[in-house]
N, C-alpha and C. Protein backbone atom coordinates (compact mmCIF):
# COMPACT_ATOMS: atom_id res chain seq x y z
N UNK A 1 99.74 102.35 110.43
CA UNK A 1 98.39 101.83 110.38
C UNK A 1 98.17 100.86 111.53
N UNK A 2 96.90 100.74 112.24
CA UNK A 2 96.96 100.47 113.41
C UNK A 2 95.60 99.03 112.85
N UNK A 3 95.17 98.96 111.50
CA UNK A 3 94.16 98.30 110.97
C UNK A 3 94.82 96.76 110.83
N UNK A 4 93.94 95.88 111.07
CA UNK A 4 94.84 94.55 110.58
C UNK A 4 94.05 94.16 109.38
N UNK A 5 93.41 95.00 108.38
CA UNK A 5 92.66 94.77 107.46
C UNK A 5 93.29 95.38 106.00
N UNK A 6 93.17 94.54 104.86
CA UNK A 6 93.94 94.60 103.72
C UNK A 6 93.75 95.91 103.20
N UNK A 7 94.73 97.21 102.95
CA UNK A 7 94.79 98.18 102.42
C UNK A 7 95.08 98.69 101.21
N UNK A 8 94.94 99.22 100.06
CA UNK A 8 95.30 100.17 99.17
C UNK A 8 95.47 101.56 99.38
N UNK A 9 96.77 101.93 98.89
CA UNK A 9 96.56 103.34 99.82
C UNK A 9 97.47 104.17 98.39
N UNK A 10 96.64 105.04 97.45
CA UNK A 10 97.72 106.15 96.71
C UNK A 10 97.90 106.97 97.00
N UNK A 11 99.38 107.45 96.79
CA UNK A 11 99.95 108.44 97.94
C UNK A 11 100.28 109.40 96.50
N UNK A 12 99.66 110.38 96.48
CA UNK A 12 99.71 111.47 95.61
C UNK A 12 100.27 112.65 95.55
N UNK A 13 100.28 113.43 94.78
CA UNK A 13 100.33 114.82 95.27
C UNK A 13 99.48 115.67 94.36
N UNK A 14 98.52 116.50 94.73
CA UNK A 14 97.77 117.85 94.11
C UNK A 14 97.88 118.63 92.80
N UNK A 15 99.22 118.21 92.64
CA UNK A 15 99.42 119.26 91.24
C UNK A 15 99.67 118.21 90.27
N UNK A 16 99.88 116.87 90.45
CA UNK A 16 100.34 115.96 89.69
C UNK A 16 99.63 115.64 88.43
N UNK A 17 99.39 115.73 87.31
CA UNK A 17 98.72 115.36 86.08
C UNK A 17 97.92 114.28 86.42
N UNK A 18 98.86 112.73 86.45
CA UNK A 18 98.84 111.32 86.44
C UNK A 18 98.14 111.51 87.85
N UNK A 19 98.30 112.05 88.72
CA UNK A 19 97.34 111.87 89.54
C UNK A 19 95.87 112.43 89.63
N UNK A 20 95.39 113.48 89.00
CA UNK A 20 94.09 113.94 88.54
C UNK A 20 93.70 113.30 87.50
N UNK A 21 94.22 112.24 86.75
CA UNK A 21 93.72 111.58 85.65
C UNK A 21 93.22 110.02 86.63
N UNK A 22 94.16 109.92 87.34
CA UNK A 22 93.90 108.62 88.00
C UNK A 22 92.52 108.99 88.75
N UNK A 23 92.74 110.11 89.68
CA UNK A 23 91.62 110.05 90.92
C UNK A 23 89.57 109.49 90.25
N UNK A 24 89.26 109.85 89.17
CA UNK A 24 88.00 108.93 89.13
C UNK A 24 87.94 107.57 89.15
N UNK A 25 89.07 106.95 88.39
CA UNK A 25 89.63 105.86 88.25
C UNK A 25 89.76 104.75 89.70
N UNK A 26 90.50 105.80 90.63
CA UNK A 26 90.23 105.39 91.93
C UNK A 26 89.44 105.13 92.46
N UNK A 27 88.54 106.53 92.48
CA UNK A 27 86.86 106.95 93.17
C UNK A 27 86.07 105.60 92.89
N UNK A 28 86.11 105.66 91.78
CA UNK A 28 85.46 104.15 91.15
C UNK A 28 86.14 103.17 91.58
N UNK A 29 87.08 102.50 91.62
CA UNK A 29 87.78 101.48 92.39
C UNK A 29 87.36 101.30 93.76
N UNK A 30 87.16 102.07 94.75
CA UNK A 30 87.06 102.67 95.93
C UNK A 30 85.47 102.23 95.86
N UNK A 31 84.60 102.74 95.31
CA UNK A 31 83.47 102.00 95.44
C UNK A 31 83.07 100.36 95.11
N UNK A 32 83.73 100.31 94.09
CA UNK A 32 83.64 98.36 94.01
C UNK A 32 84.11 97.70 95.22
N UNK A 33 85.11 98.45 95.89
CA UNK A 33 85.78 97.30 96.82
C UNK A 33 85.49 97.66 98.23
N UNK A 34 84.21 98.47 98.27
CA UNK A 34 83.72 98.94 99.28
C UNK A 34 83.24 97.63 100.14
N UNK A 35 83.50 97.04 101.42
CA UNK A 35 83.42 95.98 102.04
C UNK A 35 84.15 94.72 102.00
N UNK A 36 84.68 95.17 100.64
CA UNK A 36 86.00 93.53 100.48
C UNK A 36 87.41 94.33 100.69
N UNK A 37 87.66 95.26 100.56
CA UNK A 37 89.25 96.09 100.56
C UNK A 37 89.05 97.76 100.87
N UNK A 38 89.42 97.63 102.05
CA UNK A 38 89.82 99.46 102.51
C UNK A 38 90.65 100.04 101.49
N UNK A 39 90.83 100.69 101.35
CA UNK A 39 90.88 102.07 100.07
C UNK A 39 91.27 103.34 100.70
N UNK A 40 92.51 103.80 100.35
CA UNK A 40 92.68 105.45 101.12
C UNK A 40 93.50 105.77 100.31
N UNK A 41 93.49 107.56 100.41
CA UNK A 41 94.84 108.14 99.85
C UNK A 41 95.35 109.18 100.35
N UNK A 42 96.41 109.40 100.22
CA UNK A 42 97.55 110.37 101.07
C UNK A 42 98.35 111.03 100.53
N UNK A 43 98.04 112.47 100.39
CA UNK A 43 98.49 113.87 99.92
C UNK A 43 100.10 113.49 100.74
N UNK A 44 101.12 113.10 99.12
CA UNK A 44 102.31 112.95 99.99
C UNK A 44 103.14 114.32 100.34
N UNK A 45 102.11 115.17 99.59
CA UNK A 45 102.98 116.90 99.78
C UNK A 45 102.58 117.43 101.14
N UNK A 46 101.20 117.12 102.13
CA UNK A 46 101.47 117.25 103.40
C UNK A 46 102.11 116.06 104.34
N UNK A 47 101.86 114.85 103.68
CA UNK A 47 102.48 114.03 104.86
C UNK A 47 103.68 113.14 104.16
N UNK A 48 104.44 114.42 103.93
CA UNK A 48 105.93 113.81 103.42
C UNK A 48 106.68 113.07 103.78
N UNK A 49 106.69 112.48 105.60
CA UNK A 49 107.70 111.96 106.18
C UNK A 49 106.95 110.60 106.04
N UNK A 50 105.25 110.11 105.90
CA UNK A 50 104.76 109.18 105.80
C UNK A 50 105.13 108.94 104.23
N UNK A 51 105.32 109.29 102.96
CA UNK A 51 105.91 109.07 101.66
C UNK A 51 107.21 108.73 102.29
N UNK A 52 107.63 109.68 102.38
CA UNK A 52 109.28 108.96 102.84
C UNK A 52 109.38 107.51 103.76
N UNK A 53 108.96 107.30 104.69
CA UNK A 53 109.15 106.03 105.03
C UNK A 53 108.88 105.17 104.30
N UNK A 54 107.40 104.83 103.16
CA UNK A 54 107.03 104.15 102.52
C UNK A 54 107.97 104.36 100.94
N UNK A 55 108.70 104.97 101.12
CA UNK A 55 109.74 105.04 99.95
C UNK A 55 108.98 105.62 98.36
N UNK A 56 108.05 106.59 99.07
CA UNK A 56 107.25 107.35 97.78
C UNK A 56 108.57 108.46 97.14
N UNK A 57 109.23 107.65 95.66
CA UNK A 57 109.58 108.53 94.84
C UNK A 57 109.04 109.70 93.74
N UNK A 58 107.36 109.17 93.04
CA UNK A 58 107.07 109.41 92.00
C UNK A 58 105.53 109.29 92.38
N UNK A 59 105.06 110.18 91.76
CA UNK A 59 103.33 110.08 91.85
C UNK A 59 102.78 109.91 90.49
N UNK A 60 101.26 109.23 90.76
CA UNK A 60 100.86 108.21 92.06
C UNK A 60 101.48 106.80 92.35
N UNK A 61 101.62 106.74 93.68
CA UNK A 61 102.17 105.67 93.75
C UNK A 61 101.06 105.02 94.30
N UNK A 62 100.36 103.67 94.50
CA UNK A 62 99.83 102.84 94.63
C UNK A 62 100.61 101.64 95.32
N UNK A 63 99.96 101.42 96.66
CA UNK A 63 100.94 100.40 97.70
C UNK A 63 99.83 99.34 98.27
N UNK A 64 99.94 98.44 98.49
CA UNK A 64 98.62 97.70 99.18
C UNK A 64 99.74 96.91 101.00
N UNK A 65 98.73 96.82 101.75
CA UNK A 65 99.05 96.90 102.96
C UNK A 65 98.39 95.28 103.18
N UNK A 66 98.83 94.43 103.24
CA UNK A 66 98.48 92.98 103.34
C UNK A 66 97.67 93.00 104.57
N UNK A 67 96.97 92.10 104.76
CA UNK A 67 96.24 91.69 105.77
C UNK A 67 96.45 90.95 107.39
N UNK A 68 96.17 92.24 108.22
CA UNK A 68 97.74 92.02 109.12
C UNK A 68 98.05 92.06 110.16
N UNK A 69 99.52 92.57 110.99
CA UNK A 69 99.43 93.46 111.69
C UNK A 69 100.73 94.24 110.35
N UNK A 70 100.52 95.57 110.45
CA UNK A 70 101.27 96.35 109.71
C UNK A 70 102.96 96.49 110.51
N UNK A 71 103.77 96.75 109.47
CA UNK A 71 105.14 97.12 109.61
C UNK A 71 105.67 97.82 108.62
N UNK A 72 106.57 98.45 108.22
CA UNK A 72 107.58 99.10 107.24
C UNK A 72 107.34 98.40 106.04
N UNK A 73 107.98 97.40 106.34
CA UNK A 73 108.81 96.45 105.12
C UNK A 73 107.47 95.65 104.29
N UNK A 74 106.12 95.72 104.62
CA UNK A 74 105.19 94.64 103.75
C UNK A 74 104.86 95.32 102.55
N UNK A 75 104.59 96.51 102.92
CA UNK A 75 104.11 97.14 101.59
C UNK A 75 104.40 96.82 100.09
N UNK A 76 103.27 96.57 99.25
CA UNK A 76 103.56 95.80 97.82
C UNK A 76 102.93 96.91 96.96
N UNK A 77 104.23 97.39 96.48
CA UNK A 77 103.77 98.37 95.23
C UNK A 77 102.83 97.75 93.72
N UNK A 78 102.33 98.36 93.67
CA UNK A 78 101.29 98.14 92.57
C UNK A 78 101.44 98.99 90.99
N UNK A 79 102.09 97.87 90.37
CA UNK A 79 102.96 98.18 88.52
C UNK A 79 101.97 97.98 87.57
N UNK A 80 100.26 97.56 87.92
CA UNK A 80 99.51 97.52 86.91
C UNK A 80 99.37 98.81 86.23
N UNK A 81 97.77 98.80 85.21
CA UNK A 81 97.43 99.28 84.44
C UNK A 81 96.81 100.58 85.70
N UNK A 82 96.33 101.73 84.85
CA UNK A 82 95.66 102.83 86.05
C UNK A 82 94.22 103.08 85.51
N UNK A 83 93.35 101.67 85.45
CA UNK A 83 92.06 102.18 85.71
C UNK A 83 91.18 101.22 86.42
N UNK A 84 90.30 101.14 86.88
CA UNK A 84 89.19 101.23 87.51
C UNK A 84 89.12 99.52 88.09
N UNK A 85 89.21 98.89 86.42
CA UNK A 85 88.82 97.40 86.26
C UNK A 85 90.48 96.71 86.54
N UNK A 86 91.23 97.32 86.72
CA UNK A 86 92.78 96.68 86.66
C UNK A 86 92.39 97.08 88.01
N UNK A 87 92.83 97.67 89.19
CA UNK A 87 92.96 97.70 90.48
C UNK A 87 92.19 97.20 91.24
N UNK A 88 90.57 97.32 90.96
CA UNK A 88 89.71 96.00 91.46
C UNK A 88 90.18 94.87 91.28
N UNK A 89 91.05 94.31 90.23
CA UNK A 89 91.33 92.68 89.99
C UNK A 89 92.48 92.44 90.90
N UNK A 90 93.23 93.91 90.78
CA UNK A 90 94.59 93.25 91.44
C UNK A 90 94.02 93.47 92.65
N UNK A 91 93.49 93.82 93.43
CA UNK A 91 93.03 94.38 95.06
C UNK A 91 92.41 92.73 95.44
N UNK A 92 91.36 92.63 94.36
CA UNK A 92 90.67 91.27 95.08
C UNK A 92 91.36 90.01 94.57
N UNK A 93 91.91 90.39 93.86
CA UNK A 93 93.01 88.72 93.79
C UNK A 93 94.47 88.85 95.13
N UNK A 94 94.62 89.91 95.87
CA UNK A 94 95.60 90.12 97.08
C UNK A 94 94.67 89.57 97.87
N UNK A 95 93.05 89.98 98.09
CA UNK A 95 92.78 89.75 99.03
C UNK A 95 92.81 88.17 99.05
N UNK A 96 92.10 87.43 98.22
CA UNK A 96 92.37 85.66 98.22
C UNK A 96 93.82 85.51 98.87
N UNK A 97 95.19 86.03 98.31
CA UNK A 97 96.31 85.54 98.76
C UNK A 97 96.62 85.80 100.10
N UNK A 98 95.98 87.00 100.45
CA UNK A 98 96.17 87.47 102.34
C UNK A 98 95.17 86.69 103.21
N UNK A 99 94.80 85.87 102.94
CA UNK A 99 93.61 85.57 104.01
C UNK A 99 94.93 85.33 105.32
N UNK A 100 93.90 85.69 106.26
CA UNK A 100 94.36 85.74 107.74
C UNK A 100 94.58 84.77 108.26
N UNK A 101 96.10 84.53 108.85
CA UNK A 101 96.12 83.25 109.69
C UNK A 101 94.74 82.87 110.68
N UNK A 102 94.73 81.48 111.25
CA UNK A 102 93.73 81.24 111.90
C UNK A 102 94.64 81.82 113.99
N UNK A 103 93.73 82.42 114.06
CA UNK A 103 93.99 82.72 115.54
C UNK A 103 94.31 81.31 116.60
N UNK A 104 95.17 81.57 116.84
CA UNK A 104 95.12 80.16 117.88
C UNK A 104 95.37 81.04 119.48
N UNK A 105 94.49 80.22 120.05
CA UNK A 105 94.82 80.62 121.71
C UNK A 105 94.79 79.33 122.99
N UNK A 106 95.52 79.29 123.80
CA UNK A 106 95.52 78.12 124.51
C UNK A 106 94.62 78.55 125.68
N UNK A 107 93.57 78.14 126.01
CA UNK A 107 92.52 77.83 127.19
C UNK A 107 92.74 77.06 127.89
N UNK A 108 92.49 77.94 129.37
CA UNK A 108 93.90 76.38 130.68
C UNK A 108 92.56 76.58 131.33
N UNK A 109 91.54 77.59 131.45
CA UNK A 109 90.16 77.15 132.43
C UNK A 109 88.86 77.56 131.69
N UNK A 110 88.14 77.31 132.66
CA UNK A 110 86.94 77.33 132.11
C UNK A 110 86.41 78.78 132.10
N UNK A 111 86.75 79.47 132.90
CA UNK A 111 87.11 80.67 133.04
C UNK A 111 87.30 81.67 131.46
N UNK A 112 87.99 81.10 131.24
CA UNK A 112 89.04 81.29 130.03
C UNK A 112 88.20 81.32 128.59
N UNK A 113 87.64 79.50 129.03
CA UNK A 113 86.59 79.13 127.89
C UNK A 113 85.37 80.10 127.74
N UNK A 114 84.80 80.59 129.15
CA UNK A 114 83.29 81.21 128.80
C UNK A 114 84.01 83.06 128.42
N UNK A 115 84.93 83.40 129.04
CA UNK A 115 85.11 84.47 128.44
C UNK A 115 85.38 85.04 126.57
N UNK A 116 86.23 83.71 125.96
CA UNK A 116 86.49 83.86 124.32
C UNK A 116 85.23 83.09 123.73
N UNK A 117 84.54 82.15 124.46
CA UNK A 117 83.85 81.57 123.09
C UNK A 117 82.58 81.62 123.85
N UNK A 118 82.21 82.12 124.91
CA UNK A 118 80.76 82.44 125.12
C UNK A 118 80.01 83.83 124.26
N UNK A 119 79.14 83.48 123.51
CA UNK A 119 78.72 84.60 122.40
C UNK A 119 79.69 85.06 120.93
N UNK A 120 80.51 84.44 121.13
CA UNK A 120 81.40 84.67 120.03
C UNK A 120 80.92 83.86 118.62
N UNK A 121 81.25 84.13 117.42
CA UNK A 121 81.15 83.45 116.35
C UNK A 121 82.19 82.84 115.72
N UNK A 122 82.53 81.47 115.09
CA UNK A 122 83.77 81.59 114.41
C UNK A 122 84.00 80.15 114.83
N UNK A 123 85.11 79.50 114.58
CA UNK A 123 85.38 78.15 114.22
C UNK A 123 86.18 78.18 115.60
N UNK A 124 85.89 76.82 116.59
CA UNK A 124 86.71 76.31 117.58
C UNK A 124 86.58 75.04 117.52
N UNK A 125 88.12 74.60 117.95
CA UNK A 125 88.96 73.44 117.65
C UNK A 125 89.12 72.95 119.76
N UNK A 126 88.28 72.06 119.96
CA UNK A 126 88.76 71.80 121.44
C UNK A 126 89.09 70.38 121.73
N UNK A 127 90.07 70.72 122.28
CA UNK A 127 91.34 69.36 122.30
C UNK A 127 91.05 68.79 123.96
N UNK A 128 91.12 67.88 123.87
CA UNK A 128 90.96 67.14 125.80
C UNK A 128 92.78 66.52 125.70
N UNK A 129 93.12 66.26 126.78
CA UNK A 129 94.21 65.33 126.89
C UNK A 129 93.92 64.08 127.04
């Protein structure tokens, strides 16, 4: 994932029971958290080597992708309940705990200054010596 934005992602497979019982459950999840939490899912029977890295034994599995830059090792499996009102709570109570470090960047000219914070929005901290 190339997103630095908080993910849920169930990695399924097609023939699975527990996973055709889940998918409205999702669908609906997927719409509540439409603008607060990205939402995807991934047929692990075509993209098996992406299950395999993420250590998909059993379907559905349910993983959330912290708020980020992505790697292997963050992924937080998800042991709740499988409906609708349980994965909205757990999705938007991750998102409170992921908030994003604050960006820091050091500005040596002015140059520097009108290129990041000319038109930009967002909180700056400017230090003199």
């Amino acid at each position: 994932m190339h997103s630095e934005d908080l993910w849920i992602v169930e990695f399924y497979a097609p023939w699975c029971g527990h996973c055709k019982r889940l998918e409205p459950e999702w669908n609906d999840a997927a719409t509540k958290l439409k603008g607060e939490v990205k939402v995807g899912k991934v047929d692990a029977t075509v993209e098996h080597k992406l299950a395999s890295r993420f250590g998909i034994n059993g379907y559905p599995t349910i993983k959330l992708f912290p708020t980020g830059p992505k790697s292997d090792g963050i992924a937080e499996n998800y042991e709740g309940a499988r409906d609708s009102s349980s994965i909205v709570n757990w999705a938007l109570e991750k998102k409170s705990a992921y908030k994003p470090a604050a960006k820091v960047e050091q500005l040596l000219s002015q140059e520097d200054f009108d290129q990041v914070c000319t038109n930009h929005r967002g909180r700056f901290i400017i230090r003199s010596n």
